[in-house]
Protein backbone atom coordinates (compact mmCIF):
# COMPACT_ATOMS: atom_id res chain seq x y z
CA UNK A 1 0.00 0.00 0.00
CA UNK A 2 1.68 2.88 -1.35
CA UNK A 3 1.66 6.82 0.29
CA UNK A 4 -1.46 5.42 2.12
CA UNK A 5 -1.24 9.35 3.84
CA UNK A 6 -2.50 10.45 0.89
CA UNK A 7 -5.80 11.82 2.14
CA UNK A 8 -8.08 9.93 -0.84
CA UNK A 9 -6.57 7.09 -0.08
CA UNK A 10 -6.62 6.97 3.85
CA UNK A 11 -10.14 8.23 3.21
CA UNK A 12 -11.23 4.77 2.35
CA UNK A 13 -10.04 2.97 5.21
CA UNK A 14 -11.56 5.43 7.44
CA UNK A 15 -14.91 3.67 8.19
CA UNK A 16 -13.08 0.44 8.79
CA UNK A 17 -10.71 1.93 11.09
CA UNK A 18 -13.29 3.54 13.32
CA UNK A 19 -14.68 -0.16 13.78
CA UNK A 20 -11.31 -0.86 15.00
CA UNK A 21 -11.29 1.88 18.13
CA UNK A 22 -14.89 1.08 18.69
CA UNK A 23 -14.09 -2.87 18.77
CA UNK A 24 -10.37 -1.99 20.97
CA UNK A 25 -12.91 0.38 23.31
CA UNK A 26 -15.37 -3.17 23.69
CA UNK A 27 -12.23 -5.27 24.46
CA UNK A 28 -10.74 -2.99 27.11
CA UNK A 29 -14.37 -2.70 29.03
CA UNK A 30 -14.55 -6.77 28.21
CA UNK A 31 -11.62 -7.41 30.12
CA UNK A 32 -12.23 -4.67 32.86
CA UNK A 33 -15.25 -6.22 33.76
CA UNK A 34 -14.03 -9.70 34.00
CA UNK A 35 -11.30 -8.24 36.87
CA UNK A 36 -8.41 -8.54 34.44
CA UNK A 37 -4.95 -6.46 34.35
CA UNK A 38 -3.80 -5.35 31.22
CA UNK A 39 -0.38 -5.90 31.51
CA UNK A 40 2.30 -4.75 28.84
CA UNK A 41 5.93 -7.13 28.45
CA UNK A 42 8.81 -6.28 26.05
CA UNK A 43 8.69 -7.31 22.40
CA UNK A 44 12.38 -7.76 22.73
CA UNK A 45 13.02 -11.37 24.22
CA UNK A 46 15.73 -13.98 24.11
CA UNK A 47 13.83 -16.36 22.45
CA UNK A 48 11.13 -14.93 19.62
CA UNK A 49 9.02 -18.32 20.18
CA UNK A 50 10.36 -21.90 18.56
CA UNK A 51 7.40 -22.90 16.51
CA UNK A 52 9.21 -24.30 13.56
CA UNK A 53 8.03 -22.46 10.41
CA UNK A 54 8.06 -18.57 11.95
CA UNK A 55 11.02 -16.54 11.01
CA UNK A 56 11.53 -13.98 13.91
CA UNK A 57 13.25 -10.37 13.24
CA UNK A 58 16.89 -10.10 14.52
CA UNK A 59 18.68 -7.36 16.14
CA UNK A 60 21.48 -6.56 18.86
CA UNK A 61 21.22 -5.65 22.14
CA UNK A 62 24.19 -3.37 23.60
CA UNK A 63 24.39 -2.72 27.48
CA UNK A 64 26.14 0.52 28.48
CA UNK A 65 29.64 -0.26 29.64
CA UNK A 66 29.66 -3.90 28.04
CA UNK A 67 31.85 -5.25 25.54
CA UNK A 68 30.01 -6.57 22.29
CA UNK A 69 26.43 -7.09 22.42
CA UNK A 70 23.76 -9.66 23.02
CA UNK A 71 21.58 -11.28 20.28
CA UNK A 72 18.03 -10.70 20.54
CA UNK A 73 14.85 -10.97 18.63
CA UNK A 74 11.10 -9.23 18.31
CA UNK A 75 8.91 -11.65 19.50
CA UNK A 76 6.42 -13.23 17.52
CA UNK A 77 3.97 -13.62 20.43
CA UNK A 78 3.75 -12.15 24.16
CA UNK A 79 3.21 -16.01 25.46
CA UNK A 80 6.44 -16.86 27.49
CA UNK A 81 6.31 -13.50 29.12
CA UNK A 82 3.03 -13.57 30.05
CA UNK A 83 3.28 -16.79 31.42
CA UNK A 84 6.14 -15.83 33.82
CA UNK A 85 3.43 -13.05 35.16
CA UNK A 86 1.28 -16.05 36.22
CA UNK A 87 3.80 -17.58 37.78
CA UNK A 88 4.56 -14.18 39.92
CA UNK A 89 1.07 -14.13 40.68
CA UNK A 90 -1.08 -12.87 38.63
CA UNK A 91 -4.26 -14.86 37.79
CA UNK A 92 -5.74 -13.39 35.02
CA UNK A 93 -3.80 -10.98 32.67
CA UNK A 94 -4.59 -9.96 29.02
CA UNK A 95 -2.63 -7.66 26.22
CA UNK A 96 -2.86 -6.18 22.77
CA UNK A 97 0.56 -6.62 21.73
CA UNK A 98 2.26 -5.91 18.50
CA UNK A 99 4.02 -8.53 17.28
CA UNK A 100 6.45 -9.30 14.64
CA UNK A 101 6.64 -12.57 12.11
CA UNK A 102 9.21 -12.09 9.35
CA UNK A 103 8.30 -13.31 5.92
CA UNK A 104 4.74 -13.04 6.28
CA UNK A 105 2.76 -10.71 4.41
CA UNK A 106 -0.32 -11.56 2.57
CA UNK A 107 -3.92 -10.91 2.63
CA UNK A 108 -4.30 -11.83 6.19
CA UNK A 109 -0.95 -11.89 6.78
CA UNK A 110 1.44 -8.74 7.75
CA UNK A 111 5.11 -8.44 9.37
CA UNK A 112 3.99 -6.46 12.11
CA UNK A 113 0.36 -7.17 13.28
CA UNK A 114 -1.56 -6.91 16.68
CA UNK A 115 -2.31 -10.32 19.01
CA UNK A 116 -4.60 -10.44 21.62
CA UNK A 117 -3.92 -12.57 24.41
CA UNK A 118 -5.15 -13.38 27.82
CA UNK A 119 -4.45 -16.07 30.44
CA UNK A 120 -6.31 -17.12 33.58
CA UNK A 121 -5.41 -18.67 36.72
CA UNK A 122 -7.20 -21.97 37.23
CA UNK A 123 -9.10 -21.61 34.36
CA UNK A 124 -9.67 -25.26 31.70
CA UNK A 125 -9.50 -24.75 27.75
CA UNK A 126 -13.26 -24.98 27.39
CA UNK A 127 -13.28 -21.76 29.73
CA UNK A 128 -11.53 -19.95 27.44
CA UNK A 129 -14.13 -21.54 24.37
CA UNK A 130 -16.94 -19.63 26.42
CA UNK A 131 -14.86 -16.65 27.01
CA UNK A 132 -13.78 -16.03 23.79
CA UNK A 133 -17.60 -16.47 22.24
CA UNK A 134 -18.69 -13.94 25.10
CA UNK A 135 -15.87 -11.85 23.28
CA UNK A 136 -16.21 -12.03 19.83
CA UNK A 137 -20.21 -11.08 20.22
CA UNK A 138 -19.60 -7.95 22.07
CA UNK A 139 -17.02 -6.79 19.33
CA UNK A 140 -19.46 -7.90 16.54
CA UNK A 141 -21.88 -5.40 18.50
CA UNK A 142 -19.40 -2.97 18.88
CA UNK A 143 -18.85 -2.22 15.54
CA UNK A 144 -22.66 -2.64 14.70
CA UNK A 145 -21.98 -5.72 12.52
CA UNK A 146 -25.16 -7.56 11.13
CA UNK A 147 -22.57 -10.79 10.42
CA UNK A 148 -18.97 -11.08 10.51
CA UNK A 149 -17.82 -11.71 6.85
CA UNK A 150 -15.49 -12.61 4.85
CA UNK A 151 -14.60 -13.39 0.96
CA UNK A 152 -18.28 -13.64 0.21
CA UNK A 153 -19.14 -15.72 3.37
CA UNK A 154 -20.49 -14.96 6.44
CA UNK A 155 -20.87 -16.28 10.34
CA UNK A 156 -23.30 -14.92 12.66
CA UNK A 157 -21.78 -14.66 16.25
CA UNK A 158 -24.95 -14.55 18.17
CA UNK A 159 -25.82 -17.61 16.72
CA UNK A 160 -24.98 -20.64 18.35
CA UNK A 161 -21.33 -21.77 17.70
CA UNK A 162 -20.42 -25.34 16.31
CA UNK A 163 -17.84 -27.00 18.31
CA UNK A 164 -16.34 -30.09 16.18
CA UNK A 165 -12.87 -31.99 17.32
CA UNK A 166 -10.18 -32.41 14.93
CA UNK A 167 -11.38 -35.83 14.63
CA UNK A 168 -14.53 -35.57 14.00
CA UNK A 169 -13.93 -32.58 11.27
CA UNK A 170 -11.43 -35.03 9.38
CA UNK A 171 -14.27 -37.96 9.31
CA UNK A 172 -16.89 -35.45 7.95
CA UNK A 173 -15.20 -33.74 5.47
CA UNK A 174 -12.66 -36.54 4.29
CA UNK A 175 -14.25 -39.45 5.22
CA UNK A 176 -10.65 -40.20 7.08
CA UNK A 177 -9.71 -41.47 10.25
CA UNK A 178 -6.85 -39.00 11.63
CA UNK A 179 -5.98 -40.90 15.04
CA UNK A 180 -5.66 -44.15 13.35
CA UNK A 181 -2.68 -42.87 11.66
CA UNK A 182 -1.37 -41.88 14.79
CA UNK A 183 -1.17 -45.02 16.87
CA UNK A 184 1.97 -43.92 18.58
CA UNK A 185 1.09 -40.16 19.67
CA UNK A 186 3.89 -38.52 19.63
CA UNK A 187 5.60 -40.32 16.79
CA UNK A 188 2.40 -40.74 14.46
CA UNK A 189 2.82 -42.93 10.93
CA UNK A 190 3.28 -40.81 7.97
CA UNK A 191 3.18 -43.65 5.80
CA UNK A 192 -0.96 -44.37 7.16
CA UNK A 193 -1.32 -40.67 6.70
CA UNK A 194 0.16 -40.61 2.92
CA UNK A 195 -2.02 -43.74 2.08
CA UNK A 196 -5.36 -41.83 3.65
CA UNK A 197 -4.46 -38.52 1.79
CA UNK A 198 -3.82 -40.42 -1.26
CA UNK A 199 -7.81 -41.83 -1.26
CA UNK A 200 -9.12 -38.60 -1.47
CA UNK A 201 -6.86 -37.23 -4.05
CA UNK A 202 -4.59 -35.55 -1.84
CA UNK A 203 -0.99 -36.49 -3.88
CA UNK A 204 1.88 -36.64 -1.01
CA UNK A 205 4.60 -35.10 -2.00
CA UNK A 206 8.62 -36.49 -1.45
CA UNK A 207 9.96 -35.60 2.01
CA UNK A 208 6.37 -35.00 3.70
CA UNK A 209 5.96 -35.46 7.69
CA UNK A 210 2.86 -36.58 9.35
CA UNK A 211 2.22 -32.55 9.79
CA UNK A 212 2.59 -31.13 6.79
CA UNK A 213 0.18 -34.26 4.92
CA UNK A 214 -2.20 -32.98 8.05
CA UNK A 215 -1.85 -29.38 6.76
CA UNK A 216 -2.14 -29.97 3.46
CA UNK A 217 -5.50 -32.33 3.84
CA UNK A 218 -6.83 -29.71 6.49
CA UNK A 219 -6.18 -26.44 4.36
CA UNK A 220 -8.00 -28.29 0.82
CA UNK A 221 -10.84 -30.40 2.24
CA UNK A 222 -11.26 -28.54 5.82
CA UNK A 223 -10.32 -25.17 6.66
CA UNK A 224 -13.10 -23.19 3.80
CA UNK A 225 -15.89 -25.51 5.66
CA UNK A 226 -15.14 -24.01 8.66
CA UNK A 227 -16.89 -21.30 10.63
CA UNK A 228 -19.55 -20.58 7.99
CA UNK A 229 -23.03 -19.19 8.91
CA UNK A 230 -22.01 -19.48 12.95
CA UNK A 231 -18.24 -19.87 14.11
CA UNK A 232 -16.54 -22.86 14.68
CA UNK A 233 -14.23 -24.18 17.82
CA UNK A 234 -11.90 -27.17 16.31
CA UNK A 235 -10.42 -28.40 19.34
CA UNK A 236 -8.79 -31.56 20.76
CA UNK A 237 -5.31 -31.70 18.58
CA UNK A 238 -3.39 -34.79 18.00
CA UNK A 239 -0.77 -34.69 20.83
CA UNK A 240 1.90 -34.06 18.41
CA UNK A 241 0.68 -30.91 17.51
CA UNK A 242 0.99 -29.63 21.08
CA UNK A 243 2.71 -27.14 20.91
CA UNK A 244 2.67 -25.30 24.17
CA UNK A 245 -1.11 -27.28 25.27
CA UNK A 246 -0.93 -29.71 27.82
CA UNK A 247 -1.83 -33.49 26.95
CA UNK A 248 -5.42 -34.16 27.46
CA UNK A 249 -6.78 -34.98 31.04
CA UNK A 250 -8.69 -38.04 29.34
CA UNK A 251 -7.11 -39.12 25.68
CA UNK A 252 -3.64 -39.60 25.94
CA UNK A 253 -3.49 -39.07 22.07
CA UNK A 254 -4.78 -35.76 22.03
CA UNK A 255 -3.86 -31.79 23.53
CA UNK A 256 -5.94 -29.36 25.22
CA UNK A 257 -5.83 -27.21 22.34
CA UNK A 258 -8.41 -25.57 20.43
CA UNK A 259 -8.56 -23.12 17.39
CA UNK A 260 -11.76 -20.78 16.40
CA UNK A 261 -12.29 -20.28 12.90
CA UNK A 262 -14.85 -17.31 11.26
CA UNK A 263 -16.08 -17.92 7.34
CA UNK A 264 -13.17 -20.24 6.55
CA UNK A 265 -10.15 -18.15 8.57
CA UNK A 266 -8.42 -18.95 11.55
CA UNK A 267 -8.82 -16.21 14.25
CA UNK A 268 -7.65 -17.42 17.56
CA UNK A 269 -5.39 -20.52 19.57
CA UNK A 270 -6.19 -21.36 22.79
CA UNK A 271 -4.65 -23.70 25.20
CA UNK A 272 -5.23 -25.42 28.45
CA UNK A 273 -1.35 -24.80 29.24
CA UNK A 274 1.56 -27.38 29.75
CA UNK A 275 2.80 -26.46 33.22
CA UNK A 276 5.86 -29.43 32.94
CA UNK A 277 8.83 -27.89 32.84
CA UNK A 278 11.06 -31.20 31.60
CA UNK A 279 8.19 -32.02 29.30
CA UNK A 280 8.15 -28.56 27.85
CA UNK A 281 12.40 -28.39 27.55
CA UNK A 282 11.58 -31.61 25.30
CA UNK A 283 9.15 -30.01 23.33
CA UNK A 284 11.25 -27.04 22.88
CA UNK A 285 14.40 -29.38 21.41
CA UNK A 286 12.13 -31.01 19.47
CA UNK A 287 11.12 -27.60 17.66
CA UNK A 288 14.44 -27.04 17.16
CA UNK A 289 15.54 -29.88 15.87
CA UNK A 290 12.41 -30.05 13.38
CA UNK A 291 13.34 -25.98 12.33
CA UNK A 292 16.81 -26.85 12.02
CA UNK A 293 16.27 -29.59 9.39
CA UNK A 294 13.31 -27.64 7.21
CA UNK A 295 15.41 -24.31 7.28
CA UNK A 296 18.74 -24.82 8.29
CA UNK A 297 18.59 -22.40 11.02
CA UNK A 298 17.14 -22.08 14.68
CA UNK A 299 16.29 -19.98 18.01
CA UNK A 300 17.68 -20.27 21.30
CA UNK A 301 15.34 -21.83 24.35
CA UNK A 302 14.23 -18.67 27.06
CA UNK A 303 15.84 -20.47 29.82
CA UNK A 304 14.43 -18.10 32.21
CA UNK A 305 10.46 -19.13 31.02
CA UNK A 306 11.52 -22.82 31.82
CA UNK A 307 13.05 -21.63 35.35
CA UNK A 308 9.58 -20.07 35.68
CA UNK A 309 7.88 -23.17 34.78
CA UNK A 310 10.23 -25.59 37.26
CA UNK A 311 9.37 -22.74 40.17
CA UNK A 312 5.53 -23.58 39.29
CA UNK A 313 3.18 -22.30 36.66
CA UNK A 314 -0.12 -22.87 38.06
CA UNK A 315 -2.63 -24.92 35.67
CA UNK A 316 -4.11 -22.29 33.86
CA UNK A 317 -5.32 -21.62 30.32
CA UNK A 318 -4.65 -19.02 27.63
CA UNK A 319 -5.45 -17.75 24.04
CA UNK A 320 -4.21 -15.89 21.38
CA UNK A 321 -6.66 -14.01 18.88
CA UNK A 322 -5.40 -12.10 15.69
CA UNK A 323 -6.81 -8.72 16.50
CA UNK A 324 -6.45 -7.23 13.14
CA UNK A 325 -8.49 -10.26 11.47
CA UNK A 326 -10.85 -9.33 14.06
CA UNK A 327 -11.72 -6.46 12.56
CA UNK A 328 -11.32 -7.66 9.22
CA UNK A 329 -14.32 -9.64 9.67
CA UNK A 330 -16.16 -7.11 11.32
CA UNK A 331 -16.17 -4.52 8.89
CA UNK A 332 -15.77 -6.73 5.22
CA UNK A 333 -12.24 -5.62 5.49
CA UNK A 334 -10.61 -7.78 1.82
CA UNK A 335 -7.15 -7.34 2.73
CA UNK A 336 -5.13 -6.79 6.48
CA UNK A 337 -4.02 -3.51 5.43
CA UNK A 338 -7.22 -1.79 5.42
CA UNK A 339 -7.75 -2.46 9.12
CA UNK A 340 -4.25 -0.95 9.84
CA UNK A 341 -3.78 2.64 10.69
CA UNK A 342 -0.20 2.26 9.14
CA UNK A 343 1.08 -0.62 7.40
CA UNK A 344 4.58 -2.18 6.79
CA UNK A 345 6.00 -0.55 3.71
């Protein structure tokens, strides 16, 4: 978006970016209600986040008085920081962070976007399903929204919502059977999964994991189905797509994890949170190992967050909810940079 100061031009944008104080004004008095502290932690962190396919922004970090400099990196999400507040004490936090993902930049997609996040203090996954429906319809009412909608579709929040588990949504779309292709949880059978995608015309490709044949099926035969008319919670991941979720309280196979998804598009994470810290450390080498071999490169563990997590995290939950696509669907927005007040040039 070039000279986007050009009046004209920012003209445009301005009815869309009015939703967009209206729907920040509704969050604030959301969270103020609920006895919440907005709290506010440094985008510069030792660790950007290991989730193997984001590229974090680099840059150097020089103390007064020191010899050479420190590396560190924008962080792609507040998460570790936050959850070292919870640990000190606080039980239920939330922020509007900017946050930075290199090499991303696309419809929905921008280098420097805004996350929403909030955690709470003895609070399950499914806590945070009802919370962030509560959400989502007062922001849809803020910004005097009929429907949320997006790329011709649309998704009523004051409807009811359709909760579906991963499961479930690859039976009824695909007709497959995800777990049985993951016998072993952690270490599920790409070879079961390949076979599967292959009988509904989903080629595999040489060199595919387990994950990216999961992607790959999800994004073609799943993802557009989602969320359309009424939003959808997915929720109950295969344990190896844990990520930072605990393992389920009652199907070893699966994670407390759950994703909302709005006419097709994902909008928000959420996660009844792993509070092991040797379990996590694993995790975390595990992401490294798996960026190191798809990009030759990776990011240093935040040895502090696991000290936090060893002193005690208490079991709590916590979500993260693309702000910007927030407002995208609730004013038609086509493209993330007409719900920014400045973009990325």
């Amino acid at each position: 978006m070039q000279e986007w100061w050009r009046p004209a031009h920012f003209a445009s944008r301005r009815a869309a970016l009015e939703r967009r104080e209206r729907i920040r004004t509704a969050v604030r008095s959301f969270f103020a209600e609920r006895k919440f502290a907005e709290v506010e932690t440094p985008a510069l962190q030792v660790s950007p986040g290991l989730e193997p396919h984001l590229r974090a922004f680099a840059t150097e970090l020089h103390d007064q008085g020191e010899v050479g400099f420190a590396l560190r990196y924008l962080h792609t999400s507040p998460e570790l920081a936050m959850k070292k507040l919870l640990v000190a004490g606080m039980p239920r936090i939330w922020q509007l962070a900017h946050v930075f993902r290199d090499s991303e930049r696309s419809a929905t997609h921008h280098p420097e976007f805004s996350m929403l996040e909030w955690y709470r203090a003895g609070a399950s996954y499914r806590d945070l399903m009802d919370e962030c429906t509560a959400l989502v319809r007062i922001c849809q009412n803020a910004a005097d929204a009929a429907a949320l909608t997006w790329r011709g579709h649309t998704a009523d929040a004051m409807r009811e919502w359709q909760r579906i588990s991963v499961a479930e949504a690859f039976d009824r779309h695909c007709g497959l059977d995800l777990l049985s292709t993951a016998p072993d949880p952690l270490h599920p059978d790409t070879d079961r999964l390949a076979a599967a995608a292959s009988g509904i015309g989903i080629a595999p490709h040489p060199g595919d994991d387990w994950e990216t044949l999961f992607f790959r099926i999800f994004l073609e035969c799943i993802e557009p189905r989602l969320g359309l008319g009424a939003p959808t919670i997915l929720y109950d991941y295969p344990l190896s797509m844990a990520a930072l979720a605990r393992g389920h309280r009652d199907d070893p196979r699966l994670a407390e994890r759950f994703e909302v998804y709005i006419c097709g598009l994902e909008l928000a994470n959420g996660f009844g949170e792993l509070t092991d810290a040797a379990e996590q450390r694993a995790r975390f080498l595990a992401d490294q190992s798996r960026k190191q071999q798809l990009y030759g490169q990776t990011y240093p563990i935040d040895e502090d967050f696991l000290a936090a997590l060893e002193y005690g995290l208490p079991d709590c939950a916590g979500i993260a909810l693309g702000f910007d696509r927030l407002v995208m669907l609730a004013s038609g927005a086509g493209d993330i940079e007409e719900v920014l007040w400045a973009p990325v040039l």
